[in-house]
N, C-alpha and C. Protein backbone atom coordinates (compact mmCIF):
# COMPACT_ATOMS: atom_id res chain seq x y z
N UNK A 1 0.82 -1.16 0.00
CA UNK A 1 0.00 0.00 0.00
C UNK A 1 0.86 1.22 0.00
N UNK A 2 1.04 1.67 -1.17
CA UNK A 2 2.08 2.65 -1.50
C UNK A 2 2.39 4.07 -0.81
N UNK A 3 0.79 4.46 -0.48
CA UNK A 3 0.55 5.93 0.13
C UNK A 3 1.63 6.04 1.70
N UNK A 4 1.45 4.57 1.95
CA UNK A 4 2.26 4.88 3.39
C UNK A 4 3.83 3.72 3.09
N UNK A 5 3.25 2.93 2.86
CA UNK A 5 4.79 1.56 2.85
C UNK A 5 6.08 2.12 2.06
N UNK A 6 5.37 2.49 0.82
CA UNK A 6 6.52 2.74 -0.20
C UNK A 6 6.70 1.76 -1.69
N UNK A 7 5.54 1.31 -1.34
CA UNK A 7 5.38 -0.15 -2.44
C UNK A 7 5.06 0.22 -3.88
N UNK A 8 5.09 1.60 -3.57
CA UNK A 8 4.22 1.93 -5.22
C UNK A 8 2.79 1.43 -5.41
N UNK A 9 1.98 0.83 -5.01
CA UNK A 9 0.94 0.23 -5.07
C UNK A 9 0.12 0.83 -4.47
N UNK A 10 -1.05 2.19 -4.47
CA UNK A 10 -1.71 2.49 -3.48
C UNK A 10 -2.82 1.79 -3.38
N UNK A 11 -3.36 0.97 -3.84
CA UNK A 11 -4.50 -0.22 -3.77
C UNK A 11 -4.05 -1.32 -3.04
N UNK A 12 -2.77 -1.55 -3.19
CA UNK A 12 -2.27 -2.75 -2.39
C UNK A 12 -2.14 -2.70 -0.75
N UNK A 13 -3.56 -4.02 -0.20
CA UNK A 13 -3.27 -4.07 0.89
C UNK A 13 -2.31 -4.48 1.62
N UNK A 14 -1.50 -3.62 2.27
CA UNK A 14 -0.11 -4.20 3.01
C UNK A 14 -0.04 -4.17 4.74
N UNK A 15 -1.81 -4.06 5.36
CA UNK A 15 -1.56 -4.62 6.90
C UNK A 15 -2.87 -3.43 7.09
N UNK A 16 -3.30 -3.07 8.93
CA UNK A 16 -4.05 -2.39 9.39
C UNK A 16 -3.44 -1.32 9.17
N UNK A 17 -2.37 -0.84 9.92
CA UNK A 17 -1.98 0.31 9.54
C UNK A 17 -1.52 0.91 8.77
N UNK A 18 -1.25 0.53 7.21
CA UNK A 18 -1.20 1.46 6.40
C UNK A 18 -2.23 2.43 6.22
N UNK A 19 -2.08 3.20 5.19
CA UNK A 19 -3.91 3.94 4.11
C UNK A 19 -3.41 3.76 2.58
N UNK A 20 -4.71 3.13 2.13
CA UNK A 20 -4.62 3.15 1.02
C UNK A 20 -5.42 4.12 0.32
N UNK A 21 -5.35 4.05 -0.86
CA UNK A 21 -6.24 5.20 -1.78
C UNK A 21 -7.46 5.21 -1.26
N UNK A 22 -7.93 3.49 -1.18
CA UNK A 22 -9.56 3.48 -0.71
C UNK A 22 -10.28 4.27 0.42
N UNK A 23 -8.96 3.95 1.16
CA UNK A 23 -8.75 4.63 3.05
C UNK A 23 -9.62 6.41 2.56
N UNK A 24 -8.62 6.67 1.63
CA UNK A 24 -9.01 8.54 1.69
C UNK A 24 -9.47 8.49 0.59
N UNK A 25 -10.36 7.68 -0.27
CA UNK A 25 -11.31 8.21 -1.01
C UNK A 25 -12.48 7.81 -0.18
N UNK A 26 -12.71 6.84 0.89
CA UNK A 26 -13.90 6.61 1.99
C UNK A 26 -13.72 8.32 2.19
N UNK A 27 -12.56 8.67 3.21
CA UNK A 27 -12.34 10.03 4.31
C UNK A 27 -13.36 11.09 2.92
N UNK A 28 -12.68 11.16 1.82
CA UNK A 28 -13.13 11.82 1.19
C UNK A 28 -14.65 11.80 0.72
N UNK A 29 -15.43 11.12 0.50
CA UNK A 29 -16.99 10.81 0.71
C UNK A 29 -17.53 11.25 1.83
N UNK A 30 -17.16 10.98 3.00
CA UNK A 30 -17.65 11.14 4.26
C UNK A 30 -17.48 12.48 4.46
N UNK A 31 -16.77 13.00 3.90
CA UNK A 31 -16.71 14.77 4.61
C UNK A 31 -17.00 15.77 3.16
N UNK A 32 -17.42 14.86 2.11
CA UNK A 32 -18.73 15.31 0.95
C UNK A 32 -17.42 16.42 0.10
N UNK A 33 -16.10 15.43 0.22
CA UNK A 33 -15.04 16.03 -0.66
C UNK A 33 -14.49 14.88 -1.81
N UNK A 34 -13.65 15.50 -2.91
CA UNK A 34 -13.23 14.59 -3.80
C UNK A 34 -11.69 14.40 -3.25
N UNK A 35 -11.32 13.01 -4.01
CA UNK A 35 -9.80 12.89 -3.39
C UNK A 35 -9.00 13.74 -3.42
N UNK A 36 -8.91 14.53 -4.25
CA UNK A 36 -8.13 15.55 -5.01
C UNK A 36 -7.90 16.66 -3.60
N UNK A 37 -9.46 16.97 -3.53
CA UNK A 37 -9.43 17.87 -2.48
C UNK A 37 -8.74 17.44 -1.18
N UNK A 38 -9.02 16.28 -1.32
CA UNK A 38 -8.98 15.60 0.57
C UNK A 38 -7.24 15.57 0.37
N UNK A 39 -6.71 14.66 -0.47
CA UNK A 39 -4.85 14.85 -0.45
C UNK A 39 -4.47 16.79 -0.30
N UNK A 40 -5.04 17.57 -0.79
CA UNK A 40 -4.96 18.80 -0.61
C UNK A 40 -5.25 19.33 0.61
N UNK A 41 -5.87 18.72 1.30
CA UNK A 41 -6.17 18.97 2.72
C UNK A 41 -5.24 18.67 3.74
N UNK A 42 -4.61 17.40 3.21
CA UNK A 42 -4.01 16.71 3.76
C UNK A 42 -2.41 17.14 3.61
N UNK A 43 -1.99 17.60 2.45
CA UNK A 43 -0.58 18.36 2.54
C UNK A 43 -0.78 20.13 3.07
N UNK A 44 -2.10 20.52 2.94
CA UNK A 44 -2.19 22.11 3.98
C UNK A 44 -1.80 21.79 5.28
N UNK A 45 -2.88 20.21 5.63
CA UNK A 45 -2.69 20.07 7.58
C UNK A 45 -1.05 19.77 7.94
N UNK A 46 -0.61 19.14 6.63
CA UNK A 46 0.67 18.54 7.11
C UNK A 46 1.54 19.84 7.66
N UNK A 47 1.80 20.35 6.46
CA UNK A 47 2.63 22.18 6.88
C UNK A 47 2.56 22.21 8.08
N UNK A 48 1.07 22.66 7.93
CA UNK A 48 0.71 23.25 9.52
C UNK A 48 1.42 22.47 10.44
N UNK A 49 1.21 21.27 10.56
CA UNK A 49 1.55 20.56 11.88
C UNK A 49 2.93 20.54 11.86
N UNK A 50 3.88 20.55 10.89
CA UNK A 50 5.14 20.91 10.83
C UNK A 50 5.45 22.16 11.10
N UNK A 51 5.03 23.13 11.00
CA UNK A 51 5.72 24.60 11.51
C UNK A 51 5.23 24.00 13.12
N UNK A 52 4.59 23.75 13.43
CA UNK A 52 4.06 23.45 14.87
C UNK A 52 4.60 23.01 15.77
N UNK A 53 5.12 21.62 15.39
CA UNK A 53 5.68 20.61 15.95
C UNK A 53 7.13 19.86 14.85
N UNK A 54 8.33 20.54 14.96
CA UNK A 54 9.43 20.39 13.91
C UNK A 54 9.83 19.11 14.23
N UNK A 55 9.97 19.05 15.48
CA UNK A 55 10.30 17.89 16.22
C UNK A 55 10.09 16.51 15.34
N UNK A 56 8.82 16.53 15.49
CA UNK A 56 7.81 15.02 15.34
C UNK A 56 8.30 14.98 13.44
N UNK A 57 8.89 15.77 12.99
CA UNK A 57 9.20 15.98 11.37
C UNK A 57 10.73 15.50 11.30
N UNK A 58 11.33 15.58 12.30
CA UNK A 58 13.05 15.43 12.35
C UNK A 58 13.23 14.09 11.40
N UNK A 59 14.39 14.10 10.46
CA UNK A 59 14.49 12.46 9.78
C UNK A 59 15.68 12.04 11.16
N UNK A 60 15.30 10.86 10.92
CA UNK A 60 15.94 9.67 12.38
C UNK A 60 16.61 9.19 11.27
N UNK A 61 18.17 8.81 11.54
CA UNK A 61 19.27 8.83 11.48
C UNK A 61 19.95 7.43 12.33
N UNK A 62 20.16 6.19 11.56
CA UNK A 62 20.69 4.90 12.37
C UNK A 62 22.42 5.71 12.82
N UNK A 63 22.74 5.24 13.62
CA UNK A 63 23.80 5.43 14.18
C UNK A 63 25.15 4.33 13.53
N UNK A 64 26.18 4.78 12.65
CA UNK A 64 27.00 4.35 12.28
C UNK A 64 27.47 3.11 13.13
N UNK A 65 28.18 1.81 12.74
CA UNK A 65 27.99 0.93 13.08
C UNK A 65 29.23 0.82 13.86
N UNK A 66 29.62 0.65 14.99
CA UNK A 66 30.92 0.64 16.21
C UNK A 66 31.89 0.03 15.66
């Protein structure tokens, strides 16, 4: 399920917690929006929550190997 795993596949189910396309074209029905809109919603909230919280945005970094 590509939207979150990385699989390229956004139809492909890959567990509970991913989202797939289906995931936010449901979100998108239910709140009487098209996908288009709802992914647009969804990279405005992101910003936001990044100027907000930089922290929770930091890339994690494995620690070179001893």
């Amino acid at each position: 399920m590509c939207l979150t795993c990385g699989c390229m596949d956004a139809h492909l189910d890959m567990g509970e917690a991913n989202i797939r396309y289906e995931d936010v074209e449901r979100a998108a029905k239910e709140n009487g929006r098209s996908v288009a809109e709802t992914f647009a919603i969804m990279d405005k909230t992101r910003e936001r929550d990044r100027a907000q919280h930089p922290k929770e945005y930091a890339v994690v970094t494995e620690a070179p190997p001893a």
